[in-house]
PDB file of N, CA and C in Angstrom:
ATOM      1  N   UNK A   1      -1.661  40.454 -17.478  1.00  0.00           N
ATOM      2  CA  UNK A   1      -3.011  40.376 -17.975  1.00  0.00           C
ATOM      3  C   UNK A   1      -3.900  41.274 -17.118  1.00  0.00           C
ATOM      4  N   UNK A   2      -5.143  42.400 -18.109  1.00  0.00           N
ATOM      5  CA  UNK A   2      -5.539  43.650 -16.976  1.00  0.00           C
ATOM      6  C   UNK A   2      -7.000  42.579 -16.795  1.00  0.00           C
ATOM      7  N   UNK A   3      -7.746  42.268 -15.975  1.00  0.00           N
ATOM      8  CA  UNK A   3      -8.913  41.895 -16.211  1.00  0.00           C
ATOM      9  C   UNK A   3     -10.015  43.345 -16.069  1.00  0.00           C
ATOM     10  N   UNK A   4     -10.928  43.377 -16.711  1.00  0.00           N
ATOM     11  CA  UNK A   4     -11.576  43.960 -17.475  1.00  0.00           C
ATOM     12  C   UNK A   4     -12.867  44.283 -16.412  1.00  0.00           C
ATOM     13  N   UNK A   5     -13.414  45.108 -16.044  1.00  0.00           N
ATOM     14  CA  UNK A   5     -14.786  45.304 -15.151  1.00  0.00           C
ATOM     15  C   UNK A   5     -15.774  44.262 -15.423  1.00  0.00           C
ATOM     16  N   UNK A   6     -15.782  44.435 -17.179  1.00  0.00           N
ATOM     17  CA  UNK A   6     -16.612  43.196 -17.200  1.00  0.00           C
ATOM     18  C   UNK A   6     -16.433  41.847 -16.938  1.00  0.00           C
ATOM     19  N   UNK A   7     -15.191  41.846 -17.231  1.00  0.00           N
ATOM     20  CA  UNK A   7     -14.912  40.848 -16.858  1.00  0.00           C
ATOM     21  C   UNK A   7     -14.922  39.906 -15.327  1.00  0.00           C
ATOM     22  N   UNK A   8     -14.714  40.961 -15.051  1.00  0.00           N
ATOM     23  CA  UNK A   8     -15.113  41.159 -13.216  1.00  0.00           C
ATOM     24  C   UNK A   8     -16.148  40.685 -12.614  1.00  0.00           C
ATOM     25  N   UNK A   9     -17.002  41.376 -13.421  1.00  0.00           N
ATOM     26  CA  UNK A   9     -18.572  41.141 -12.747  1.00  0.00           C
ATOM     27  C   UNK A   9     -18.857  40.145 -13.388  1.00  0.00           C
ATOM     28  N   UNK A  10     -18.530  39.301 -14.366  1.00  0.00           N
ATOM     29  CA  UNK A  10     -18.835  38.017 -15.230  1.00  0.00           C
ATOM     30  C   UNK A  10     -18.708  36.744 -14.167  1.00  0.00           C
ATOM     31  N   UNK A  11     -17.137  37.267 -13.843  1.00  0.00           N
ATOM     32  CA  UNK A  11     -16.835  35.816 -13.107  1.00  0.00           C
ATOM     33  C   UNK A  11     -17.482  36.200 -11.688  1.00  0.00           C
ATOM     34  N   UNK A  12     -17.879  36.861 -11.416  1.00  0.00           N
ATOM     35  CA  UNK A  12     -18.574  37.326 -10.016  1.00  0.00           C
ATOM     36  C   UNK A  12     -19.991  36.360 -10.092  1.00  0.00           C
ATOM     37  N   UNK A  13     -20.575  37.194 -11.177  1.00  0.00           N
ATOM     38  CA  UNK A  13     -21.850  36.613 -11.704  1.00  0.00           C
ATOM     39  C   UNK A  13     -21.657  35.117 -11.605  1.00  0.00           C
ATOM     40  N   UNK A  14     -20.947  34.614 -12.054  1.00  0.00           N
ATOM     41  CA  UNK A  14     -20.767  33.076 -12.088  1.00  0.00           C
ATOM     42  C   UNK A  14     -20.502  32.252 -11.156  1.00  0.00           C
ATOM     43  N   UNK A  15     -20.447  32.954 -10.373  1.00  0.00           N
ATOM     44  CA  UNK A  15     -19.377  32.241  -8.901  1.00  0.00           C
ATOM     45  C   UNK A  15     -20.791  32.593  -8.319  1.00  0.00           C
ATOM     46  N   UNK A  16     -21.754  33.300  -8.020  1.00  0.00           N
ATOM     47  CA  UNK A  16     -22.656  33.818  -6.866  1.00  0.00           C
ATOM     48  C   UNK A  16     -23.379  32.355  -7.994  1.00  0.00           C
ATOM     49  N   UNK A  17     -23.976  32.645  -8.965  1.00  0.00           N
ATOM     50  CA  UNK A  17     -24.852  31.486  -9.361  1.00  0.00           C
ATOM     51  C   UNK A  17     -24.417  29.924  -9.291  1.00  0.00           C
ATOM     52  N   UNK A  18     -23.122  29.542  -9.091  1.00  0.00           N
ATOM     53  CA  UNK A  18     -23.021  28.362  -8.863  1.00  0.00           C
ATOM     54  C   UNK A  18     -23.124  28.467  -7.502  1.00  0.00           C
ATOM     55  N   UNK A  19     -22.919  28.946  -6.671  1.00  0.00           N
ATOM     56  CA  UNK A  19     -23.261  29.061  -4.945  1.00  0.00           C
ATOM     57  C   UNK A  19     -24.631  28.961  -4.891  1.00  0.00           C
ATOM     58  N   UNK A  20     -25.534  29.403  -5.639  1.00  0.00           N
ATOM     59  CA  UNK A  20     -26.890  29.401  -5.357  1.00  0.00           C
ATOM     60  C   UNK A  20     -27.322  28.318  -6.001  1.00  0.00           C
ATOM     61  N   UNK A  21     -26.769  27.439  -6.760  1.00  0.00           N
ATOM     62  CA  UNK A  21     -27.308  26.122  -7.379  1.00  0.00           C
ATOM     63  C   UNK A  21     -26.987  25.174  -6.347  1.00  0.00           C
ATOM     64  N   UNK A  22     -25.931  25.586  -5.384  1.00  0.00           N
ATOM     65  CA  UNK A  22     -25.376  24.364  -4.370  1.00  0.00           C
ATOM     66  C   UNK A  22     -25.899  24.235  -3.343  1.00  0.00           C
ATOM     67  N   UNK A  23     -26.543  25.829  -3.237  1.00  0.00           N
ATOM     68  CA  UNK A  23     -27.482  26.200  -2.018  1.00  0.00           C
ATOM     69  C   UNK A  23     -28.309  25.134  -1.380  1.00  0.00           C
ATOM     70  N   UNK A  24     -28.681  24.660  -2.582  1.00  0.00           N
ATOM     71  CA  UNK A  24     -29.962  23.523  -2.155  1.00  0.00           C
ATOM     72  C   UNK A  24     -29.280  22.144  -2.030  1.00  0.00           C
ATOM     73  N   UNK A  25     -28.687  21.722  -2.385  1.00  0.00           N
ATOM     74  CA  UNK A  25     -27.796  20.417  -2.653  1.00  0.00           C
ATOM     75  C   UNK A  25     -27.842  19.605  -1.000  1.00  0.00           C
ATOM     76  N   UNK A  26     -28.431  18.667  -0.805  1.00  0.00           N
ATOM     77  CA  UNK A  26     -28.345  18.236   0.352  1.00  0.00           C
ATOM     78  C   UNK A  26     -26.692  16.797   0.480  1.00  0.00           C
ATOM     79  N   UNK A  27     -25.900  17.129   1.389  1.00  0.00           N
ATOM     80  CA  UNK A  27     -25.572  15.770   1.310  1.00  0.00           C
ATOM     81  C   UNK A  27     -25.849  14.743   2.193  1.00  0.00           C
ATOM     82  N   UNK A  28     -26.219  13.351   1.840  1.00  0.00           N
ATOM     83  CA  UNK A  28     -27.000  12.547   2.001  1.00  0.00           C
ATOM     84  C   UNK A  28     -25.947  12.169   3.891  1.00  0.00           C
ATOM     85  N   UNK A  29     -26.787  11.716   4.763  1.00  0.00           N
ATOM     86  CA  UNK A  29     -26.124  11.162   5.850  1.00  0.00           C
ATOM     87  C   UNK A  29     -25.200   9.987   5.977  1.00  0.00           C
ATOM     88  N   UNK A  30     -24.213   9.518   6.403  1.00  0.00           N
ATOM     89  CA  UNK A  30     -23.503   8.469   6.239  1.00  0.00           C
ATOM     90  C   UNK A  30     -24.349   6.935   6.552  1.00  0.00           C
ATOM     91  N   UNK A  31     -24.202   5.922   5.559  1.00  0.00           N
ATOM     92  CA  UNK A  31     -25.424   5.333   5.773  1.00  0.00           C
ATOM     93  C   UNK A  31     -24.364   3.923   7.269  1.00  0.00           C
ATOM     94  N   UNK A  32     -25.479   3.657   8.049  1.00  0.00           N
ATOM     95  CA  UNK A  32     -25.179   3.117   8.880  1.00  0.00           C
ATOM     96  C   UNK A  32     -24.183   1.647   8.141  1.00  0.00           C
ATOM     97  N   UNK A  33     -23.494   1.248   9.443  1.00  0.00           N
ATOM     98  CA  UNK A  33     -22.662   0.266   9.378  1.00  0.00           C
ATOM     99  C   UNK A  33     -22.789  -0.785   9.562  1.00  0.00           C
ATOM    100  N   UNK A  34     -24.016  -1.564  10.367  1.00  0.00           N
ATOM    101  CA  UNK A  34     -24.681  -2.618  10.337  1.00  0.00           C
ATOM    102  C   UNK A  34     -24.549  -2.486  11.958  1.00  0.00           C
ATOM    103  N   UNK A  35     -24.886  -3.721  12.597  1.00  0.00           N
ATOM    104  CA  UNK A  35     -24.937  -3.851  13.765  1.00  0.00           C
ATOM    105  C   UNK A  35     -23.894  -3.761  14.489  1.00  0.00           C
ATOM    106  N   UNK A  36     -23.785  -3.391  15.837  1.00  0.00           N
ATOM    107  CA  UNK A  36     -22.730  -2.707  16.741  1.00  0.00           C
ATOM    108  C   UNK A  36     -22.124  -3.665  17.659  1.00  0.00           C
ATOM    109  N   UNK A  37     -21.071  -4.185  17.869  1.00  0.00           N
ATOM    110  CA  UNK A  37     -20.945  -5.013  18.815  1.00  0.00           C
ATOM    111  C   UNK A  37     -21.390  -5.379  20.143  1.00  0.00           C
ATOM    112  N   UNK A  38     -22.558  -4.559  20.727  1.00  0.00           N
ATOM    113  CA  UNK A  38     -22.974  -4.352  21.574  1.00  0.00           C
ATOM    114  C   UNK A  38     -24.487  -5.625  21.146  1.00  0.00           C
ATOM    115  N   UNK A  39     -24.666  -5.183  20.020  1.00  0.00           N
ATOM    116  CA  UNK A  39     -26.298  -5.856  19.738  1.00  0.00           C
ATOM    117  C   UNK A  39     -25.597  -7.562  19.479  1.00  0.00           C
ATOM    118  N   UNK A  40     -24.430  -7.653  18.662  1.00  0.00           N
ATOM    119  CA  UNK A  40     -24.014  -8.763  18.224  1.00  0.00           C
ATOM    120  C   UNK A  40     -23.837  -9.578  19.584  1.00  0.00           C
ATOM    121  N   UNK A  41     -23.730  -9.177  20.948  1.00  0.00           N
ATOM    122  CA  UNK A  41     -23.496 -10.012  21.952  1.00  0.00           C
ATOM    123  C   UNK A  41     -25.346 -10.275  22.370  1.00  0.00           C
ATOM    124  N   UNK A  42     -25.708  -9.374  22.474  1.00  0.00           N
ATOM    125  CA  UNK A  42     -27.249  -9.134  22.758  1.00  0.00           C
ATOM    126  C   UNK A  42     -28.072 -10.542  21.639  1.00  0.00           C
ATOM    127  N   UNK A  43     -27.383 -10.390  20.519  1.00  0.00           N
ATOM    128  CA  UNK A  43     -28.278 -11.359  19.654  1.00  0.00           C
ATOM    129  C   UNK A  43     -27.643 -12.809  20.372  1.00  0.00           C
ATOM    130  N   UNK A  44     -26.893 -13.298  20.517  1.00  0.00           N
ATOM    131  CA  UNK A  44     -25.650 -14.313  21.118  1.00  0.00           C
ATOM    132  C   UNK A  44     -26.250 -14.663  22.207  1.00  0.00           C
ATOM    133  N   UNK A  45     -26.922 -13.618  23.338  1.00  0.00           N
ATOM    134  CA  UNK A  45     -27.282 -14.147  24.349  1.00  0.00           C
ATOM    135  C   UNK A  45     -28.761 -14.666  24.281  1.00  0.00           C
ATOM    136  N   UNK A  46     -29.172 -13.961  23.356  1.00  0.00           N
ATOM    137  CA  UNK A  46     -30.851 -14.402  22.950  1.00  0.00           C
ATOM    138  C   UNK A  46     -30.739 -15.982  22.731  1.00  0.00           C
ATOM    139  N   UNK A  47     -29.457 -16.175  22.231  1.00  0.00           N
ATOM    140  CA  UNK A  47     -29.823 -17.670  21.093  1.00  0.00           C
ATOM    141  C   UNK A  47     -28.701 -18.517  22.500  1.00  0.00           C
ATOM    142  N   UNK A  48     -28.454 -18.378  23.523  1.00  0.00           N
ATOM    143  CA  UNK A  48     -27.839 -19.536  24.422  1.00  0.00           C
ATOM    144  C   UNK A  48     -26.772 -18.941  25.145  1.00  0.00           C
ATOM    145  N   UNK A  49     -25.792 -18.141  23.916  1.00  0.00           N
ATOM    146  CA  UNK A  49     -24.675 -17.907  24.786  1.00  0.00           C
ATOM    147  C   UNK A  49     -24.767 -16.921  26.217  1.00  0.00           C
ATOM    148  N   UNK A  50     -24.360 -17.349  27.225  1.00  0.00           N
ATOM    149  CA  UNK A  50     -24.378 -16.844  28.489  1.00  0.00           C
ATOM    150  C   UNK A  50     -22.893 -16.180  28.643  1.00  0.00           C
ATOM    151  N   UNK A  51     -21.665 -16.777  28.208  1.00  0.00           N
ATOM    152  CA  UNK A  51     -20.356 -16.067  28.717  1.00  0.00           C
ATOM    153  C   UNK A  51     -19.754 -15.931  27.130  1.00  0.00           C
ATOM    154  N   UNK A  52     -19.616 -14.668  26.850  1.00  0.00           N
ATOM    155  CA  UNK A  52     -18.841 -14.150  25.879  1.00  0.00           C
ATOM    156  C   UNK A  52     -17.433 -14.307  26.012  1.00  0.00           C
ATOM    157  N   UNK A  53     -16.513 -14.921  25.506  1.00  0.00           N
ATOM    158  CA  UNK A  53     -15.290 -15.494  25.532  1.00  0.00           C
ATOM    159  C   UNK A  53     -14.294 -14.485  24.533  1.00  0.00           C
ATOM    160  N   UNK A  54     -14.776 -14.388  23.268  1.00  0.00           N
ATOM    161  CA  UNK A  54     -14.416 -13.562  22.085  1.00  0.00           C
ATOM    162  C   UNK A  54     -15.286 -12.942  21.256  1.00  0.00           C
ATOM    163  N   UNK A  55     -15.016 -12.359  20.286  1.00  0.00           N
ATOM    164  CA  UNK A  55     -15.509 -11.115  19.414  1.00  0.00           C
ATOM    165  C   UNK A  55     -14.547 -10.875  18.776  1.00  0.00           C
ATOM    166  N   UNK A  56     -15.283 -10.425  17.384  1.00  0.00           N
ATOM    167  CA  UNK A  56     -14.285 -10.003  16.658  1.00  0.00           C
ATOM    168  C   UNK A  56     -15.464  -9.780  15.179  1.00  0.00           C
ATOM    169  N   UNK A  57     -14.968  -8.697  14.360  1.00  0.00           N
ATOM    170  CA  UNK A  57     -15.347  -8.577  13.465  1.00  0.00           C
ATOM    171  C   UNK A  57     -14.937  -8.432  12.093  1.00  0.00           C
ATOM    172  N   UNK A  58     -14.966  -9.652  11.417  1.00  0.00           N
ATOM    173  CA  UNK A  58     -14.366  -9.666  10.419  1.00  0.00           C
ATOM    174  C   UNK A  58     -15.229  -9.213   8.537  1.00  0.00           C
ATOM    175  N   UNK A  59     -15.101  -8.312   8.340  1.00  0.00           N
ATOM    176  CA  UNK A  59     -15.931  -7.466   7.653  1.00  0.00           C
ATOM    177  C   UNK A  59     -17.451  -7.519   7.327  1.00  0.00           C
ATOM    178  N   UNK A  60     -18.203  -8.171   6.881  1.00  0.00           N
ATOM    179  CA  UNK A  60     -19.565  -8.693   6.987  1.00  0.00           C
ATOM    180  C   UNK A  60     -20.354  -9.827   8.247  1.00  0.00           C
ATOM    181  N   UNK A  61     -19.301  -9.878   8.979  1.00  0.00           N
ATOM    182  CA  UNK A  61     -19.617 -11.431   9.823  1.00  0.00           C
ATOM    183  C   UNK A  61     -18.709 -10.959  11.498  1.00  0.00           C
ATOM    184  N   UNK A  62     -19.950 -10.785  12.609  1.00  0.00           N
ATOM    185  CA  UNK A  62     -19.488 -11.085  13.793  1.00  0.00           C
ATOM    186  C   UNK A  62     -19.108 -12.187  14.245  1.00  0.00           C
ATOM    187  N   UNK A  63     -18.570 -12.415  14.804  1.00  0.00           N
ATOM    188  CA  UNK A  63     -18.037 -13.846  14.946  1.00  0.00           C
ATOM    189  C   UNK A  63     -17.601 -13.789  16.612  1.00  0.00           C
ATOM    190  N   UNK A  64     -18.227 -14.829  17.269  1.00  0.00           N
ATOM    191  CA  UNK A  64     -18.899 -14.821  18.734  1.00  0.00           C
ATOM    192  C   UNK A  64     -18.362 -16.269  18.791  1.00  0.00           C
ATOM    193  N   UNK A  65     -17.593 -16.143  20.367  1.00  0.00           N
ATOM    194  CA  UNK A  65     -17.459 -17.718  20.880  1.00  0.00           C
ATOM    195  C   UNK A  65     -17.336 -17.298  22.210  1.00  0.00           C
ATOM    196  N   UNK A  66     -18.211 -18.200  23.105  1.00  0.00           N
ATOM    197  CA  UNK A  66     -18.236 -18.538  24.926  1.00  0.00           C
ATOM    198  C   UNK A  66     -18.441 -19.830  25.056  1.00  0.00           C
ATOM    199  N   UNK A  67     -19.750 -19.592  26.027  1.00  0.00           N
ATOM    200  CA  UNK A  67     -19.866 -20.950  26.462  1.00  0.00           C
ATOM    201  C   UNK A  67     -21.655 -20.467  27.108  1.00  0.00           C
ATOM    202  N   UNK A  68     -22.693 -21.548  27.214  1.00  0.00           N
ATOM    203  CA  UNK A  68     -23.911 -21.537  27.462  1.00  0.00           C
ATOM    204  C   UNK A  68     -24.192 -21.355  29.071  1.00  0.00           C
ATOM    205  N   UNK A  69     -25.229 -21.866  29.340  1.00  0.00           N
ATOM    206  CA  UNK A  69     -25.294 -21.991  30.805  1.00  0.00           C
ATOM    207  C   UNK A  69     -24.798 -23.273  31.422  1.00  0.00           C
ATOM    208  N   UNK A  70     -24.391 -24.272  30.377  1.00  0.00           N
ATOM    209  CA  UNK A  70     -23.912 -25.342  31.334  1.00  0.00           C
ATOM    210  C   UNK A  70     -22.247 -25.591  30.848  1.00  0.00           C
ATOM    211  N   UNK A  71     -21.955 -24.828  30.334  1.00  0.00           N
ATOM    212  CA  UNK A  71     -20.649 -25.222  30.412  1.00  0.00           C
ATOM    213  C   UNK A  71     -20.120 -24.865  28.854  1.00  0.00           C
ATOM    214  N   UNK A  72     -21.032 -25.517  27.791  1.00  0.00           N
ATOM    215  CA  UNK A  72     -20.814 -25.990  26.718  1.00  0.00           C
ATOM    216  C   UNK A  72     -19.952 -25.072  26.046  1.00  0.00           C
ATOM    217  N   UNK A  73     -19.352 -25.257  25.416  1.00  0.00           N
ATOM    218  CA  UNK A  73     -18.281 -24.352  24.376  1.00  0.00           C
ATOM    219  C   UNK A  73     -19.654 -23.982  23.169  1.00  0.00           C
ATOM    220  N   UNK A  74     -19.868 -22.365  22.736  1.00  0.00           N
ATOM    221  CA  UNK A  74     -20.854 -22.564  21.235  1.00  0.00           C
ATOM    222  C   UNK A  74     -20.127 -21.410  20.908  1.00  0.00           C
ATOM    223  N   UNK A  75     -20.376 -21.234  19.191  1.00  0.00           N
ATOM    224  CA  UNK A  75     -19.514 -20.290  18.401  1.00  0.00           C
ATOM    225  C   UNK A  75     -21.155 -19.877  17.418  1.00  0.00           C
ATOM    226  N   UNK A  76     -20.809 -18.352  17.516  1.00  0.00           N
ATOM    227  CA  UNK A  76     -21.700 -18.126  16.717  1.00  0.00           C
ATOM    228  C   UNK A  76     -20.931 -16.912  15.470  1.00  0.00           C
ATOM    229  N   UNK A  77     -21.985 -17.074  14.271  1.00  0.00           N
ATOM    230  CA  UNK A  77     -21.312 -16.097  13.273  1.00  0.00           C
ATOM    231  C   UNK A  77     -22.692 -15.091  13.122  1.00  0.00           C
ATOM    232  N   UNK A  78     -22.774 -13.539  12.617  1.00  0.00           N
ATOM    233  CA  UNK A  78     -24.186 -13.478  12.585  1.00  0.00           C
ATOM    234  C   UNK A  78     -23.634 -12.161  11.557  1.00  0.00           C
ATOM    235  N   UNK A  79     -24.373 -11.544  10.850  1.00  0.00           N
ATOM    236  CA  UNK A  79     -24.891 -11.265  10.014  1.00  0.00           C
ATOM    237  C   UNK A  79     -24.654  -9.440  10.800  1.00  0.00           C
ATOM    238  N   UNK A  80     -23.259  -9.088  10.380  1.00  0.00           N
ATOM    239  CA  UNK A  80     -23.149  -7.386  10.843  1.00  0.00           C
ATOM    240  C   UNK A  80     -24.109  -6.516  10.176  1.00  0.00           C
ATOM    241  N   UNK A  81     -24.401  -6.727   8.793  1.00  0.00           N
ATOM    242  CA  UNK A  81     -25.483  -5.833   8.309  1.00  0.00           C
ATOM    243  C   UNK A  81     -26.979  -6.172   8.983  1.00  0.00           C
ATOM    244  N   UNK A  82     -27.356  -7.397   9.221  1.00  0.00           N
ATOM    245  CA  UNK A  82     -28.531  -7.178   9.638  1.00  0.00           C
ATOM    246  C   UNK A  82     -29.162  -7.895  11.019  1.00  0.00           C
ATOM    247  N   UNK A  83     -28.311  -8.328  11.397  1.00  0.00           N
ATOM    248  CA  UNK A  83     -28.290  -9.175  12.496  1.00  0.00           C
ATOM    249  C   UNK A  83     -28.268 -10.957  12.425  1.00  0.00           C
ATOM    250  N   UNK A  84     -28.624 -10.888  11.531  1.00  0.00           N
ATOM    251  CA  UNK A  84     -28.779 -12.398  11.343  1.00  0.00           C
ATOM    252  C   UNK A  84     -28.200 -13.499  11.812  1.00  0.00           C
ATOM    253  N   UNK A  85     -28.511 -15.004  12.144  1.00  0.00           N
ATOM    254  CA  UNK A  85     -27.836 -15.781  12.778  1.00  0.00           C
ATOM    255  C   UNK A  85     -27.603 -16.534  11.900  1.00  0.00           C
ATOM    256  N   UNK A  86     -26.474 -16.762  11.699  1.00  0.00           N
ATOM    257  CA  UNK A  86     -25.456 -17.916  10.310  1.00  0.00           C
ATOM    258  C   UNK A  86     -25.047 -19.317  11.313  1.00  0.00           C
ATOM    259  N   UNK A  87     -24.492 -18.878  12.223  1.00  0.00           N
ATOM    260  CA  UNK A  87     -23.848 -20.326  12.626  1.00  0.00           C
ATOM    261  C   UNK A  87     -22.681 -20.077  12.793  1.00  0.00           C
TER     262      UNK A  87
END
């Protein structure tokens, strides 16, 4: 198959104008993941817990167990997208 000059400059033509339609095309930033295990202990210590024992994150829900300032065993669950305290 001979391709053709015009033909040439057709698909040329076509290829530079879809490049220039993409030109502008932003892609959007990866949207955050919710809270970081770092804040999930930070929220934990706000609400009692003093000794972080475990962690773990099980897809929507941090899930926190130590112990307070006097001893007590507490378990907390909280809210990876937004911090929230569940229990």
């Amino acid at each position: 198959m001979k391709i053709t000059p015009a033909a040439a400059a057709l698909t040329i033509a076509t290829l530079i104008s879809i490049g220039q339609a993409g030109a502008g095309v932003t892609v959007p930033a990866a949207k955050a993941t919710g809270i970081t295990e770092t804040q999930a202990r930070e929220i934990a210590w706000r609400n009692g817990l003093l000794i972080v024992e475990e962690i773990a994150r099980m897809g929507y829900i941090w899930a926190l167990a130590g112990r307070d300032r006097e001893g007590h065993e507490l378990a907390f669950d909280i809210d990876a997208r937004d911090g929230a305290v569940l229990r």
